[in-house]
C-alpha atoms as a PDB file:
ATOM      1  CA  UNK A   1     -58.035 121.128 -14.906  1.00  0.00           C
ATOM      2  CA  UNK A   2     -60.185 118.160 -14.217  1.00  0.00           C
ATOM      3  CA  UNK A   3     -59.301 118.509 -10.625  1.00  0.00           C
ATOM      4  CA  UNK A   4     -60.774 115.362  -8.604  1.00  0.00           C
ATOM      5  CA  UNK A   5     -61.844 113.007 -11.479  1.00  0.00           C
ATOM      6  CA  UNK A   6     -60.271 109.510 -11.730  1.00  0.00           C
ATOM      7  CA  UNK A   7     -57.237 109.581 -14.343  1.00  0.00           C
ATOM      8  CA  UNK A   8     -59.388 107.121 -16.250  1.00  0.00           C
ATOM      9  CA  UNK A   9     -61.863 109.156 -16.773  1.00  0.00           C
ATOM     10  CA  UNK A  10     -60.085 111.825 -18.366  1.00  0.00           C
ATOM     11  CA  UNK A  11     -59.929 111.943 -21.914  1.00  0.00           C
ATOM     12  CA  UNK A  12     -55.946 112.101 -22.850  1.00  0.00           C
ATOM     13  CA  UNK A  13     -55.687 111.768 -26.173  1.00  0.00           C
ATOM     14  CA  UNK A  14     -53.761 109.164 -28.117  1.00  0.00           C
ATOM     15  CA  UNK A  15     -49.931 109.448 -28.251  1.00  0.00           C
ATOM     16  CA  UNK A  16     -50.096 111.133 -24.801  1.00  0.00           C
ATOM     17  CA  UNK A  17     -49.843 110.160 -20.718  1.00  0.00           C
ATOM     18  CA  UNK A  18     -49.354 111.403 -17.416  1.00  0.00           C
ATOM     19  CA  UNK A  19     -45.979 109.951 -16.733  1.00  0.00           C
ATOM     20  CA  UNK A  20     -46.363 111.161 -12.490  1.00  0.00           C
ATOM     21  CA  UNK A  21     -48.064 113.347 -10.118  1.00  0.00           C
ATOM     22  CA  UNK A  22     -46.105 115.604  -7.397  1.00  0.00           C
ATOM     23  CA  UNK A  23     -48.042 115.989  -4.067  1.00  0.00           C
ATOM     24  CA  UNK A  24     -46.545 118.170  -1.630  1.00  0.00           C
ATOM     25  CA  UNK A  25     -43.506 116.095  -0.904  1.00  0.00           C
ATOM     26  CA  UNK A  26     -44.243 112.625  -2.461  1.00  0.00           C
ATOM     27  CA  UNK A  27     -44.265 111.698  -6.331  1.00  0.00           C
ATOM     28  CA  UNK A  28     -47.202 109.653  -7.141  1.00  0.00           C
ATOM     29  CA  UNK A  29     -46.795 107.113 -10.335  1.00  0.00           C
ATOM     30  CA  UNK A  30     -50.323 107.275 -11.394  1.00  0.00           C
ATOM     31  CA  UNK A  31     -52.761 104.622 -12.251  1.00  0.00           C
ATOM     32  CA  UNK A  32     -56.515 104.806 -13.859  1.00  0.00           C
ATOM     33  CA  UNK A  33     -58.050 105.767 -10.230  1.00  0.00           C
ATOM     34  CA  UNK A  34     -55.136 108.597  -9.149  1.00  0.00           C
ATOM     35  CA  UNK A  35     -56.872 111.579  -9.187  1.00  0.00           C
ATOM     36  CA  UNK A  36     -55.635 115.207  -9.494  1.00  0.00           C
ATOM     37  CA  UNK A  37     -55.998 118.099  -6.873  1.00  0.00           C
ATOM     38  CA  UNK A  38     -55.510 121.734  -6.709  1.00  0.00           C
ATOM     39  CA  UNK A  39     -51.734 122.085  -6.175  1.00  0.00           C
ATOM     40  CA  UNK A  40     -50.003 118.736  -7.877  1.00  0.00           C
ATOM     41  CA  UNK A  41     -47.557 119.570 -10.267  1.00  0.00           C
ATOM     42  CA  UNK A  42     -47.976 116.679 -13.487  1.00  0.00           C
ATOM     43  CA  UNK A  43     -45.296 115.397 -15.781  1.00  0.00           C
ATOM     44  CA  UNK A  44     -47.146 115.163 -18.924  1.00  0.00           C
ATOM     45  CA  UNK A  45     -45.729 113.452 -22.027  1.00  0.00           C
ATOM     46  CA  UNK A  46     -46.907 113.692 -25.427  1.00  0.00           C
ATOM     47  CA  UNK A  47     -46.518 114.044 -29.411  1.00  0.00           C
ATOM     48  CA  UNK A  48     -46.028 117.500 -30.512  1.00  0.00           C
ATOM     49  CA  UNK A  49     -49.684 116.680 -33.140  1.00  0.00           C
ATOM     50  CA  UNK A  50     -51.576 116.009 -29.618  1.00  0.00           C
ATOM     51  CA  UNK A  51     -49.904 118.791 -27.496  1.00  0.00           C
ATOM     52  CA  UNK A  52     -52.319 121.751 -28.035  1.00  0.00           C
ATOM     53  CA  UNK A  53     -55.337 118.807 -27.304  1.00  0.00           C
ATOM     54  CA  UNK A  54     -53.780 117.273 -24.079  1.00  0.00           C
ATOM     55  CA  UNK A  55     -53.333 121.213 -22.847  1.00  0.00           C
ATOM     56  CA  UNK A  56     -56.924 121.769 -23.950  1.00  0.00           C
ATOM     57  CA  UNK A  57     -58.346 118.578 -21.629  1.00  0.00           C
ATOM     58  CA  UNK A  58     -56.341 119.666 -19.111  1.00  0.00           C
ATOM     59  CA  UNK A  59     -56.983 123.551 -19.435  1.00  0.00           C
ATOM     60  CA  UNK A  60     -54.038 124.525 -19.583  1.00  0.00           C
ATOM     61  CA  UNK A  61     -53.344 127.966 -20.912  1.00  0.00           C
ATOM     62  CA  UNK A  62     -49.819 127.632 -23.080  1.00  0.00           C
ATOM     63  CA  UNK A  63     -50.149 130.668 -25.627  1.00  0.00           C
END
């Protein structure tokens, strides 16, 4: 996980966003500077042709 870069500066692929962030008790709607840390839970939204590539920028492991 890309944890303290800028949203913006993570390379999401097309056909895919972060839709909000969940920090501790608050739920973040995230803009191009919102930045992700070690225990937010995202709500990620994408095609099924990107999903293996937003899981991959993200590393994620989904096998």
């Amino acid at each position: 996980m890309p944890f303290g870069k800028p949203l913006s500066q993570i390379p999401l692929p097309e056909d895919s966003v972060i839709v909000s962030v969940q920090r501790a008790d608050a739920i973040l709607i995230p803009r191009g500077s919102t930045r992700i840390y070690a225990g937010d839970t995202i709500l990620v939204m994408a095609k099924d042709h990107v999903f293996h590539q937003v899981a991959e920028v993200l590393g994620l492991n989904i096998d």
